[in-house]
C-alpha atoms as a PDB file:
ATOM      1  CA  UNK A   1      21.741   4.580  21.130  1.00  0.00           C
ATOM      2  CA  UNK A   2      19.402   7.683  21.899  1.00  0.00           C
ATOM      3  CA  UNK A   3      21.192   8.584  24.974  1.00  0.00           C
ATOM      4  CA  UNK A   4      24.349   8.397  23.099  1.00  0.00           C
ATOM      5  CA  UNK A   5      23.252  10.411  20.397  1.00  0.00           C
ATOM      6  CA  UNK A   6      22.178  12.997  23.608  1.00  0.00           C
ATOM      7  CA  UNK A   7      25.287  12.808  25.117  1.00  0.00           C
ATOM      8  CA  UNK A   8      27.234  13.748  21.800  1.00  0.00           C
ATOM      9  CA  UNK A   9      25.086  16.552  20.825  1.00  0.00           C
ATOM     10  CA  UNK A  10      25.566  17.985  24.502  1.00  0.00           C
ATOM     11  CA  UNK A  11      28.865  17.763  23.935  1.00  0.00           C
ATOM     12  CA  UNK A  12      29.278  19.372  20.371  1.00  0.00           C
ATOM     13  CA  UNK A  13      27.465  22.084  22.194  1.00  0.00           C
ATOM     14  CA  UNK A  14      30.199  22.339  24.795  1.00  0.00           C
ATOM     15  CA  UNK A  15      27.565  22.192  28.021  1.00  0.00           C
ATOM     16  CA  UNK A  16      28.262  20.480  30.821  1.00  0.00           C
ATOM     17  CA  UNK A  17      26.179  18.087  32.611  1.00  0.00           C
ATOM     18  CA  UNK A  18      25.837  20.384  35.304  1.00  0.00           C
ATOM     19  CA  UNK A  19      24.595  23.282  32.997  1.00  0.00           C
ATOM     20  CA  UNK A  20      22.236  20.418  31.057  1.00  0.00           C
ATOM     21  CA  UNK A  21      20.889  18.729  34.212  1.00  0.00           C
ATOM     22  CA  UNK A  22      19.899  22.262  35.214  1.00  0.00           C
ATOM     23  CA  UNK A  23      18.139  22.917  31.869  1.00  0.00           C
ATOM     24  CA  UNK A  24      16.510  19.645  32.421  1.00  0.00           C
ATOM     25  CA  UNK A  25      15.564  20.239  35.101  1.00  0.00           C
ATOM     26  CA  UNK A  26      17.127  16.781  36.267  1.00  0.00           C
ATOM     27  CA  UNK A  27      20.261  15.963  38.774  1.00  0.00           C
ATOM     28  CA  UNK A  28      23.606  15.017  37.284  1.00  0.00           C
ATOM     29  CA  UNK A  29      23.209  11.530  38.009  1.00  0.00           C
ATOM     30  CA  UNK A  30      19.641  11.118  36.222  1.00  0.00           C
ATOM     31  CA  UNK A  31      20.996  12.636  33.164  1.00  0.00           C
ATOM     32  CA  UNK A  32      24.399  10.299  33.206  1.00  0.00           C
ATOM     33  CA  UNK A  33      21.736   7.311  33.130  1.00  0.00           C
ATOM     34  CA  UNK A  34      19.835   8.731  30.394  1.00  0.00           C
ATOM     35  CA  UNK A  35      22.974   9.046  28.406  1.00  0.00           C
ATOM     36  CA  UNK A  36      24.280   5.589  28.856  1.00  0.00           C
ATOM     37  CA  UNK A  37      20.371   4.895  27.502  1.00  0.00           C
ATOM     38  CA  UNK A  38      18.824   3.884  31.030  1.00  0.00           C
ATOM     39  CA  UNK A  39      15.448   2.801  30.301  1.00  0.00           C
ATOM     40  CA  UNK A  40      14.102   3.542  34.220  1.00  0.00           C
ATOM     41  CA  UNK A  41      14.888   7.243  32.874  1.00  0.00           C
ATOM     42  CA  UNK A  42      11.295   9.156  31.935  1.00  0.00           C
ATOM     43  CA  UNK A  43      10.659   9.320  28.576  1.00  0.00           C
ATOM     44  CA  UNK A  44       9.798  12.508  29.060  1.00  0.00           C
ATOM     45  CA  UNK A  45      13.581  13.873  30.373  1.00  0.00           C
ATOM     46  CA  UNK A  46      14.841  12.064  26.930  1.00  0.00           C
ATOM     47  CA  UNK A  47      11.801  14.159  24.818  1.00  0.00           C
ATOM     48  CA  UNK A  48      12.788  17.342  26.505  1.00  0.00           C
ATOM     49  CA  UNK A  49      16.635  16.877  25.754  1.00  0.00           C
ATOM     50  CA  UNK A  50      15.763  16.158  22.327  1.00  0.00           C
ATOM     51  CA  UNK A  51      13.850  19.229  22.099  1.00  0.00           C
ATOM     52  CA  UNK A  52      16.305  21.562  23.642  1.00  0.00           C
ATOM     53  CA  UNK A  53      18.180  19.938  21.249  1.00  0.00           C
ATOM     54  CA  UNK A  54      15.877  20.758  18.355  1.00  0.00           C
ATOM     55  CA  UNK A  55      15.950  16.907  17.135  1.00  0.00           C
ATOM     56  CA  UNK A  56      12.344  16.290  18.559  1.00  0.00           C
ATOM     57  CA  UNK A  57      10.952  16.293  14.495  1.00  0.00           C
ATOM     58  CA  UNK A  58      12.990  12.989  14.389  1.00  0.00           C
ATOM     59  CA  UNK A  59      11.261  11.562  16.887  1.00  0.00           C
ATOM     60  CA  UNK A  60       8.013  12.327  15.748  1.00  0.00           C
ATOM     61  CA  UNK A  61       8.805  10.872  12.189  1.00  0.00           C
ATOM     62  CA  UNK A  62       9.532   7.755  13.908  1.00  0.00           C
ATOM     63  CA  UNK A  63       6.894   6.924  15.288  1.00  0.00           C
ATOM     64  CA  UNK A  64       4.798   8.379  12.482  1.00  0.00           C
ATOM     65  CA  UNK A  65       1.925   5.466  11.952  1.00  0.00           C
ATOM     66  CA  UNK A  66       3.190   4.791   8.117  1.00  0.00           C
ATOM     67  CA  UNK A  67       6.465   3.902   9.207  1.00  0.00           C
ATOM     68  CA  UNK A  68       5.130   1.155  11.333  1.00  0.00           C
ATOM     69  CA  UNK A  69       6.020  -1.877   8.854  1.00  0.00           C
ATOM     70  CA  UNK A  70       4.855  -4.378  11.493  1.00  0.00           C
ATOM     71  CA  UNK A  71       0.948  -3.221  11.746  1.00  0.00           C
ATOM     72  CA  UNK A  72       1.261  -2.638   7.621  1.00  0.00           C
ATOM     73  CA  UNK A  73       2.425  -6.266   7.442  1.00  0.00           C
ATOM     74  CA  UNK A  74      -0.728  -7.391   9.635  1.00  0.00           C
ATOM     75  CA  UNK A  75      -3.026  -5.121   7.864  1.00  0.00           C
ATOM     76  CA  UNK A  76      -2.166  -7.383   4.283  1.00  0.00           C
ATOM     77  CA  UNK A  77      -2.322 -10.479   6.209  1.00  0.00           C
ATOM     78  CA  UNK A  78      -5.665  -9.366   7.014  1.00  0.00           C
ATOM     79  CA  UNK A  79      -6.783  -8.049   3.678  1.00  0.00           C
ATOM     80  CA  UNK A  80      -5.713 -11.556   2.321  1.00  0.00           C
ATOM     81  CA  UNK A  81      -7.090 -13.434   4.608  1.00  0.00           C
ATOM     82  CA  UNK A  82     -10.609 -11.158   4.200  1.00  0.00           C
ATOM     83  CA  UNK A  83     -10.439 -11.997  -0.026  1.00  0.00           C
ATOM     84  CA  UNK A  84      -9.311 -15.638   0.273  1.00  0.00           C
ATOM     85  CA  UNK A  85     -12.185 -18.021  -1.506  1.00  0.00           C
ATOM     86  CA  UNK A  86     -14.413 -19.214   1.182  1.00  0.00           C
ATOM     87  CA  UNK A  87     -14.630 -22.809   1.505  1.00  0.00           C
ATOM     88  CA  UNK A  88     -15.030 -25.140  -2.442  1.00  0.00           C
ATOM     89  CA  UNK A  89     -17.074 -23.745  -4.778  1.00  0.00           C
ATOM     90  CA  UNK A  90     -20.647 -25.726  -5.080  1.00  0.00           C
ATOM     91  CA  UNK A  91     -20.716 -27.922  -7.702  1.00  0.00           C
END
């Protein structure tokens, strides 16, 4: 899906993938795999196409810490688990 998105901005932008590889700083083969989404691909050739691309903010706000649902999940399982009643009350 990212390397799709990459591949359609490079092409709204009319470059080639001889012009972007260059900018990359990449051969034309390495970016072809990182638009068909290639994970072998460094993450880093994706970050710097999305910020040539000026769509690195999006990035960032994805992995922002409050949008990780999972870990917020855990952290009220937690929380619960920390208030539960301990054990039956003496009697």
């Amino acid at each position: 899906m990212l390397g799709d998105n990459l591949a359609i901005a490079r092409k709204r932008r009319r470059q080639s993938m001889e012009a972007w590889a260059t900018r990359l700083q990449v051969s034309v083969p390495t970016l072809r795999r990182m638009e068909k989404g290639d994970p072998s691909v460094a993450a880093g050739v994706y970050m710097t196409a999305a910020w040539l691309m000026n769509v690195h903010q999006a990035i960032a706000s994805a992995a922002d810490p409050k949008q990780d649902l999972v870990a917020l999940e855990q952290e009220i399982q937690t929380a619960n688990r920390r208030n539960a009643p301990k054990g039956k009350p003496d009697a």
